[in-house]
Protein backbone atom coordinates (compact mmCIF):
# COMPACT_ATOMS: atom_id res chain seq x y z
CA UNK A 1 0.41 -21.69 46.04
CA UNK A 2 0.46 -19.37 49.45
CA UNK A 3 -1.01 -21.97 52.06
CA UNK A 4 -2.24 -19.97 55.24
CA UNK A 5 -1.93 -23.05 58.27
CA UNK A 6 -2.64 -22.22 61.85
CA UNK A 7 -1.38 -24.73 64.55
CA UNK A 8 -4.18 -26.62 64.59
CA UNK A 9 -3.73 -27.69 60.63
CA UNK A 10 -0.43 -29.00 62.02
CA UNK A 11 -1.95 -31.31 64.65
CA UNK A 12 0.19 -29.55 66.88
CA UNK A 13 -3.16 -29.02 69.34
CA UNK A 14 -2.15 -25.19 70.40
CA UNK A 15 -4.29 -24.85 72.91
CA UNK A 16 -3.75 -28.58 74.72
CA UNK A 17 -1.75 -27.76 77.01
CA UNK A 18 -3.92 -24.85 78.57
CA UNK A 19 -1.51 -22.99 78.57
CA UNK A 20 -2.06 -18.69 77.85
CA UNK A 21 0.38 -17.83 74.80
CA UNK A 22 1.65 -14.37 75.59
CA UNK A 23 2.33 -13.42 71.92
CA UNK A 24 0.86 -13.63 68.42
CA UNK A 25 3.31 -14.07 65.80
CA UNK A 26 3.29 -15.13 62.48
CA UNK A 27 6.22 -16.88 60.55
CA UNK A 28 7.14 -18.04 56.93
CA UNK A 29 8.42 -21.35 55.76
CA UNK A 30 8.53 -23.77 53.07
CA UNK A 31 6.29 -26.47 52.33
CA UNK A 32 6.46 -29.88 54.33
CA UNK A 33 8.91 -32.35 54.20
CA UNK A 34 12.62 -30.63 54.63
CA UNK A 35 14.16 -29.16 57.82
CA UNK A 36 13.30 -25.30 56.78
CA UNK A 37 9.87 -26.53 57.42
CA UNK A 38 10.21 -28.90 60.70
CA UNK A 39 12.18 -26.28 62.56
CA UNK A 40 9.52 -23.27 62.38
CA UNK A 41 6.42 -25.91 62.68
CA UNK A 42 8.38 -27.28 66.05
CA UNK A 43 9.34 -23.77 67.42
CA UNK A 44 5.37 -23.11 66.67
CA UNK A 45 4.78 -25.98 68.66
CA UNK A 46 6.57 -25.78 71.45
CA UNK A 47 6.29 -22.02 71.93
CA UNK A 48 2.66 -22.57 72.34
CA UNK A 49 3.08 -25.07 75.14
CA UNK A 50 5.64 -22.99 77.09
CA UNK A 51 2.86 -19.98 76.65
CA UNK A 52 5.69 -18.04 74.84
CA UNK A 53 3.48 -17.37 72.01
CA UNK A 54 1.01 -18.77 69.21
CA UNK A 55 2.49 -18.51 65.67
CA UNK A 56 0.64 -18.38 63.00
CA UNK A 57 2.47 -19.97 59.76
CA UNK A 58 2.30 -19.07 55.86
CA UNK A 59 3.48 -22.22 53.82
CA UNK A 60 4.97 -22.43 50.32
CA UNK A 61 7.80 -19.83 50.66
CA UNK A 62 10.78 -19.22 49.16
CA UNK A 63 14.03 -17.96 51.30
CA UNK A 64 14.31 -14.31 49.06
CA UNK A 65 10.32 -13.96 49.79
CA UNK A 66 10.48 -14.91 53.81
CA UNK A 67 13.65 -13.07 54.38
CA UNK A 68 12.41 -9.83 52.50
CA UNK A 69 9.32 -9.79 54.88
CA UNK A 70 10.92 -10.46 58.27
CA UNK A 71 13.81 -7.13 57.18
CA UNK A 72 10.34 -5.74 56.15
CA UNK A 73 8.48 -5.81 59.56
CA UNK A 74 5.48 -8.02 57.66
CA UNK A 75 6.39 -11.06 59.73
CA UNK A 76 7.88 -11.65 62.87
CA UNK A 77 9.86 -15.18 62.07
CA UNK A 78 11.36 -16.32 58.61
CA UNK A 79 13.62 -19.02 57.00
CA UNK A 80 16.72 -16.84 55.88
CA UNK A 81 18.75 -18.82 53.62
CA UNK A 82 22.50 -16.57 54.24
CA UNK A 83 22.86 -15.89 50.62
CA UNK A 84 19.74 -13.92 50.73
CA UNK A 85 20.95 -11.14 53.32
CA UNK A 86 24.29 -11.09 51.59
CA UNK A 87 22.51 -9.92 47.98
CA UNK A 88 20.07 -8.07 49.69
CA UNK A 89 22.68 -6.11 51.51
CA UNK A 90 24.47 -5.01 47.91
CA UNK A 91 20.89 -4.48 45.95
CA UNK A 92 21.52 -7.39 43.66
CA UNK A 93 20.29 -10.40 42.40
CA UNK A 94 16.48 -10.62 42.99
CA UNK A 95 16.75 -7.61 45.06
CA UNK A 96 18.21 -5.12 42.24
CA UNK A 97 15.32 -3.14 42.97
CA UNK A 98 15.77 -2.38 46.49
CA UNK A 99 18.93 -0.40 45.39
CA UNK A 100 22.19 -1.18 47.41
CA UNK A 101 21.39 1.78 50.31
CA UNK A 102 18.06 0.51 51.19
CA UNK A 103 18.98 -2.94 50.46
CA UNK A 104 22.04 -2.87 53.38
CA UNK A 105 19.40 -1.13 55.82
CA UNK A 106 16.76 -3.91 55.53
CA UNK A 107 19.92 -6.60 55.57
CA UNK A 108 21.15 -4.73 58.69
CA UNK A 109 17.42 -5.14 60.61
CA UNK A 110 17.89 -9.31 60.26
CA UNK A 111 19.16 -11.27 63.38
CA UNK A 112 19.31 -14.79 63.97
CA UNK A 113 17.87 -17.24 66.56
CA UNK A 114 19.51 -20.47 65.80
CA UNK A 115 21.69 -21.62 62.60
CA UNK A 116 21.40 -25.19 60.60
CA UNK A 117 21.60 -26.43 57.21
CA UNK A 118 19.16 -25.57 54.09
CA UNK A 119 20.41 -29.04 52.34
CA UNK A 120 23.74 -30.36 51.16
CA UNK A 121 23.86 -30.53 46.95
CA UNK A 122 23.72 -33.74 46.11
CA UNK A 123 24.41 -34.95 42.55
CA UNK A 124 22.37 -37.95 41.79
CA UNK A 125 20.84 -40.04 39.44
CA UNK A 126 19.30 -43.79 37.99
CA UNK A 127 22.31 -45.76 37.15
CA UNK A 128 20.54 -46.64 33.74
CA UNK A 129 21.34 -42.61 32.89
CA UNK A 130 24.87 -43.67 32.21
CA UNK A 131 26.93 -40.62 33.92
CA UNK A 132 30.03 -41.63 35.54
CA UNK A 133 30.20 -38.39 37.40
CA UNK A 134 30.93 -34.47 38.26
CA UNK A 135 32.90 -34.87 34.57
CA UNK A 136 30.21 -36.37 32.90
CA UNK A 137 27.98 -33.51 32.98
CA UNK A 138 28.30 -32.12 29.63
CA UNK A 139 25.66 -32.00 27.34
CA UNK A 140 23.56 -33.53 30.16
CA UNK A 141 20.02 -32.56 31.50
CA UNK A 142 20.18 -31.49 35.38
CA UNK A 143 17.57 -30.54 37.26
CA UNK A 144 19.42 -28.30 38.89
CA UNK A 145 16.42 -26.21 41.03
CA UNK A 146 13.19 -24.00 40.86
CA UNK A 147 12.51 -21.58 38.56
CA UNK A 148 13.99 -18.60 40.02
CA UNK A 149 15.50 -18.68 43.50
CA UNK A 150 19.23 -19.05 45.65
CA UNK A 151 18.85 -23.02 45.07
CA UNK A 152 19.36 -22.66 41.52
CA UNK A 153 22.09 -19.98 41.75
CA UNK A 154 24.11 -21.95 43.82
CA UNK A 155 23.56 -25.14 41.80
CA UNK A 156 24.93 -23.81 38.63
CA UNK A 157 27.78 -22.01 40.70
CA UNK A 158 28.92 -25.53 41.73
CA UNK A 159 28.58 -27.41 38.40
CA UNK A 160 30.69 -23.73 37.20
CA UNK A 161 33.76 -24.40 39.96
CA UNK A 162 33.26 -28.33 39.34
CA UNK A 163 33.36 -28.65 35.88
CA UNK A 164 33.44 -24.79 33.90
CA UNK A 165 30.19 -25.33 32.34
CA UNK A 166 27.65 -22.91 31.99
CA UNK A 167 23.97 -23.86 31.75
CA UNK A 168 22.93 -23.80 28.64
CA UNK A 169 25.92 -23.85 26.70
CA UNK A 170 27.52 -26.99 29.00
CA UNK A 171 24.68 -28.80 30.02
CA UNK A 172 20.76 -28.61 29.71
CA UNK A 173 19.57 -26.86 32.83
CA UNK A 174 15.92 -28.25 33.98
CA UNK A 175 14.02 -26.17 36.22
CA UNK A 176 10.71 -27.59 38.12
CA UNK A 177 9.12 -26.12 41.42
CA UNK A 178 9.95 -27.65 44.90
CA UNK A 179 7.02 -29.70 44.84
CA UNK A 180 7.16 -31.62 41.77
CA UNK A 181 10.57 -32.08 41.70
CA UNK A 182 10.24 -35.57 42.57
CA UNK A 183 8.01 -36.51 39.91
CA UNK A 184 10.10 -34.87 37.34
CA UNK A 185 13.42 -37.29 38.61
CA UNK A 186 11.29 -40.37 38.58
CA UNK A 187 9.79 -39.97 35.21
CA UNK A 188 13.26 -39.30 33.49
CA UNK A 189 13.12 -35.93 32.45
CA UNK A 190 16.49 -35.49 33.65
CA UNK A 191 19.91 -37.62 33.60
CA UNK A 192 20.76 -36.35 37.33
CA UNK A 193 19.83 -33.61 39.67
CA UNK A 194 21.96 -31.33 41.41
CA UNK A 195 19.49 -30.30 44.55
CA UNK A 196 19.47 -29.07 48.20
CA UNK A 197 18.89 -32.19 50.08
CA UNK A 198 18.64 -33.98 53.55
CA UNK A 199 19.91 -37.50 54.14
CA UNK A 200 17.86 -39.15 53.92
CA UNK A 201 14.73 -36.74 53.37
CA UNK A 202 11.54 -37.55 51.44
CA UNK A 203 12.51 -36.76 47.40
CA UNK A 204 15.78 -38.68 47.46
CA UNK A 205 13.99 -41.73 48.70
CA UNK A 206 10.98 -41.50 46.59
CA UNK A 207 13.13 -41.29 43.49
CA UNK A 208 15.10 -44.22 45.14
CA UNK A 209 12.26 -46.49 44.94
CA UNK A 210 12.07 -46.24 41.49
CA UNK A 211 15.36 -47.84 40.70
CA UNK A 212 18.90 -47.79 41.74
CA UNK A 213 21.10 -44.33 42.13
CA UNK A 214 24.12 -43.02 41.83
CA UNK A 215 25.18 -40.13 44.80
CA UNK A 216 28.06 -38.67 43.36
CA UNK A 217 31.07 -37.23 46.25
CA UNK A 218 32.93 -34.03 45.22
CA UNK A 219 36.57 -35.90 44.56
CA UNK A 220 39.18 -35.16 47.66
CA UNK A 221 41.29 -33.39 45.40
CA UNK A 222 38.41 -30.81 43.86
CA UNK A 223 36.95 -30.48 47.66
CA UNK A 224 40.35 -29.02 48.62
CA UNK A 225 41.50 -26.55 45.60
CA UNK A 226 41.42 -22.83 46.34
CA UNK A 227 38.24 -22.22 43.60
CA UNK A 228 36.23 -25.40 45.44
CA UNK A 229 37.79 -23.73 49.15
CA UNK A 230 36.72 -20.26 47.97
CA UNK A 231 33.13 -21.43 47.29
CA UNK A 232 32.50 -23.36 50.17
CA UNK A 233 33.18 -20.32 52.72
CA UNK A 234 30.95 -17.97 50.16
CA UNK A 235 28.02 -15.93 51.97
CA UNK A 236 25.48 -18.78 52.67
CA UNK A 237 27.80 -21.75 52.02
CA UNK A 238 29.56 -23.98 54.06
CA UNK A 239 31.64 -27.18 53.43
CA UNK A 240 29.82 -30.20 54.28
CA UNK A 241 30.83 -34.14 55.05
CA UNK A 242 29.17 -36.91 55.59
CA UNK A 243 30.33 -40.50 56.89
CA UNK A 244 29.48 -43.91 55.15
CA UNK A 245 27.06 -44.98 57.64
CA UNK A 246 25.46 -41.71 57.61
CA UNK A 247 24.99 -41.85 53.78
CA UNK A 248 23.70 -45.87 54.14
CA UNK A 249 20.31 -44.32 55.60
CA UNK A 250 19.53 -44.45 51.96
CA UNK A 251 19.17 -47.45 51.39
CA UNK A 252 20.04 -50.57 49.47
CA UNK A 253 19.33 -48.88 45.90
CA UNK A 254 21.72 -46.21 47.13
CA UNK A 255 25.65 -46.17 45.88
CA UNK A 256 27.71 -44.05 47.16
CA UNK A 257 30.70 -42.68 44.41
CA UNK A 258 33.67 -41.70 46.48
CA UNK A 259 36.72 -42.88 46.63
CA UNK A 260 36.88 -43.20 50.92
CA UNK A 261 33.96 -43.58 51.77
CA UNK A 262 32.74 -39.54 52.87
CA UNK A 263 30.46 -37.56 51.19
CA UNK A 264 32.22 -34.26 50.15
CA UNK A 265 29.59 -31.56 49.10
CA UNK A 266 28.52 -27.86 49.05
CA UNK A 267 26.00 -27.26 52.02
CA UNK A 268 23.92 -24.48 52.03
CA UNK A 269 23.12 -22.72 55.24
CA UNK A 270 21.18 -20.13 57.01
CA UNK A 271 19.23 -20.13 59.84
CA UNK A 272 15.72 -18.78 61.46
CA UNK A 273 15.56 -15.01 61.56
CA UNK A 274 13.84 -12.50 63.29
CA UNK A 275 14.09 -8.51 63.12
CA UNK A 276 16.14 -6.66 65.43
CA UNK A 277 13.58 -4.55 66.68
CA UNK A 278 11.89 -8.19 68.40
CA UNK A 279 12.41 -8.10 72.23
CA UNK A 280 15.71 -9.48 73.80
CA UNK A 281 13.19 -11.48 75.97
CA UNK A 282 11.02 -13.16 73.35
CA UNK A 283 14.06 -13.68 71.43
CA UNK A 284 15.23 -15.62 74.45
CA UNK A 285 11.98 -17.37 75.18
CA UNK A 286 12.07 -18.82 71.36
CA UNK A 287 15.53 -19.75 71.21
CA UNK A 288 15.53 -21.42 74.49
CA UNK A 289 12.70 -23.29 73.59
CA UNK A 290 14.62 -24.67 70.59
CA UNK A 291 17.45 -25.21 72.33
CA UNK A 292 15.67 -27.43 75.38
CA UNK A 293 13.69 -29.46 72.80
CA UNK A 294 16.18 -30.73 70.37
CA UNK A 295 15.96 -34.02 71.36
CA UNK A 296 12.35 -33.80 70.59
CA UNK A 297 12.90 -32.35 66.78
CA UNK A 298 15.20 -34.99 66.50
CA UNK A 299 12.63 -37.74 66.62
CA UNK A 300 10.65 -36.33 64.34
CA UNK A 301 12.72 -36.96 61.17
CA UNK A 302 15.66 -38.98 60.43
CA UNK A 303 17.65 -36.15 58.80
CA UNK A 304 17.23 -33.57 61.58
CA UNK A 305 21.04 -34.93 63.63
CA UNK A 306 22.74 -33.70 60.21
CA UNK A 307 21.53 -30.43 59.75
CA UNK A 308 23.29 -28.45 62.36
CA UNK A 309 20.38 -27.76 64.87
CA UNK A 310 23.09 -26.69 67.61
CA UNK A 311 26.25 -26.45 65.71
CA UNK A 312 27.45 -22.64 65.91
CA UNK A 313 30.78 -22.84 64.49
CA UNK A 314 31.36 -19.85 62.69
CA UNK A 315 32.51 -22.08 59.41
CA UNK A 316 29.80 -24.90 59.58
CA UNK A 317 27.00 -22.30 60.40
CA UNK A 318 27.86 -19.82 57.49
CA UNK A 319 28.18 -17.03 60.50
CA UNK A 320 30.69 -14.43 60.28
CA UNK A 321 32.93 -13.61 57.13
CA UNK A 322 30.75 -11.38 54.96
CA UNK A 323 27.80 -12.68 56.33
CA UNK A 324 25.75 -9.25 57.21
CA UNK A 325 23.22 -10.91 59.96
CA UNK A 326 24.40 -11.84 63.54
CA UNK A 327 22.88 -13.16 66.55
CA UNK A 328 19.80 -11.64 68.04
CA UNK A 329 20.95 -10.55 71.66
CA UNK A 330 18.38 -12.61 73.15
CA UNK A 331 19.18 -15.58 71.35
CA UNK A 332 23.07 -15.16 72.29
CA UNK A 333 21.96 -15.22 76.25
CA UNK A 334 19.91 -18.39 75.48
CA UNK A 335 22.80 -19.78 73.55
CA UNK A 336 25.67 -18.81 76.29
CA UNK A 337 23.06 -20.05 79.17
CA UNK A 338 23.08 -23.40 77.79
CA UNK A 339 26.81 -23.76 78.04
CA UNK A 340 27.58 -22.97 74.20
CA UNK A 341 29.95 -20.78 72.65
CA UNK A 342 28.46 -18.08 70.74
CA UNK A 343 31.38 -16.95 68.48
CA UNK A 344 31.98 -12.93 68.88
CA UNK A 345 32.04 -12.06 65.13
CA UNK A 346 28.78 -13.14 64.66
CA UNK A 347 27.00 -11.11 68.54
């Protein structure tokens, strides 16, 4: 379901500070709970109290569908998962009808205000399932994403690299949308999921307090092989790591299956886009306003210090490479202003 929210459904109280917005936008996310969602609801927020503009926000939306309209010129701000520009920009995948030619041109019109993780893919599931790990998967149900979308692609590409099962033949693939997800884990439809997640974020947590988990680590030795290496640097991918005491935000039902201690996944990244033809100054305005409130978006959920808010590395980000979108000019002058370093392959 499409949910049409202005600021006010947000409690964000648009108009409190008295301040005159200066632009309309709109802007596309997903549906509460994960960072896609907290980043364009803050930038909403505080881009009506600097009087930079008043966004209007669509809930409910996948990457493909927000992406497609920003390259489109239907909205002005969107989620862009990186994945999506790179298919869009050969005509494949759910945008085989574009055609490769128009495809690239509306991949070519995207341009990025600030980069941070979609979710790390977490395998996980109740210890009374019975799977030992990434080589217990065969024959097993995973939940491994929505119906149709990048999540699920890039789910079944890891099990693939990890294991060389297919779904379907290997393992029972179970598909559920975003929103029920949770339910479907608890009630044990599945033996594990293979998801997009936050640590901690709201569906790991619910599920975890239902009964104790297992969070399985890629092993050191599969993390580092060329196929796990190639994967990991892949348009919209990025390697990803997290500590012990990160990982212990979980919880006591939590344990951890690795054989140091870190958390060795597949993160998938992307960022907020725009379209090139916005202006280098409200680019500016927006990003700066990100940038000088991420202490702010910080409080507001526990997850939001691991998902890259202000990391640009070209790596880490998922910049660069064969990554078609770059940096919206604007956004590179906020960027450089603040004292980072906005790597050149990706201005």
């Amino acid at each position: 379901m499409k949910t049409l929210a202005t600021l006010a459904a947000f409690g964000l109280g648009a108009f409190a500070t008295g301040a005159a917005a200066q632009e309309n936008l709109t802007a596309m996310t997903s549906t509460p709970g994960v960072a896609v969602h907290l980043t364009v609801a803050h930038l909403a927020e505080v881009a009506s109290q600097r009087g930079i503009a008043d966004i209007q926000i669509t809930l409910g939306q996948t990457g493909a569908n927000a992406t497609l309209a920003v390259a489109e010129g239907r909205t002005d701000i969107g989620i862009c998962p990186f994945i999506i520009p790179f298919l869009m920009s050969r005509g494949v995948g759910p945008f085989a009808d574009l055609g490769a030619e128009r495809g690239a041109e509306l991949a070519g019109s995207l341009r990025v205000l600030y980069p941070y993780s979609f979710g790390a893919y977490v395998l996980y599931g109740y210890e009374s399932a019975g799977v030992t790990g990434w080589d217990d998967l065969a024959g097993r149900r995973v939940l491994d994403g929505p119906p149709r979308g990048a999540a699920t692609s890039e789910a079944r590409s890891t099990i693939q690299v990890m294991t060389g099962l297919e779904a379907g033949a290997g393992f029972t693939a179970v598909e559920s949308d975003w929103s029920q997800m949770a339910t479907t884990i608890t009630e044990g439809s599945v033996d594990v999921a293979l998801l997009p997640e936050y640590i901690p974020s709201d569906r790991p947590l619910q599920a975890l307090s239902a009964g104790r988990m297992n969070f399985y680590s890629i092993p050191v030795a599969q993390f580092e092989s060329e196929s796990m290496q190639r994967l990991l640097t892949s348009p919209g991918s990025a390697p990803f790591i997290l500590t012990a005491e990160q990982m212990a935000a979980l919880g006591e039902n939590a344990t951890i299956v690795s054989e140091d201690g870190l958390f060795r996944t597949r993160g998938s990244v992307g960022g907020n886009c725009v379209n090139e033809s916005m202006s280098e100054e409200l680019a500016y305005q927006l990003t700066r306003a990100h940038i000088e409130t991420l202490s702010d978006i910080y409080e507001k959920a526990l997850y939001a210090r691991n998902v890259g808010f202000e990391n640009l590395d070209p790596v880490a980000s998922g910049m660069c490479g064969l990554n078609p979108v770059t940096y919206h000019p604007g956004a590179v002058r906020a960027w450089e202003e603040a004292g980072y370093t906005v790597p050149e392959c990706a201005q």
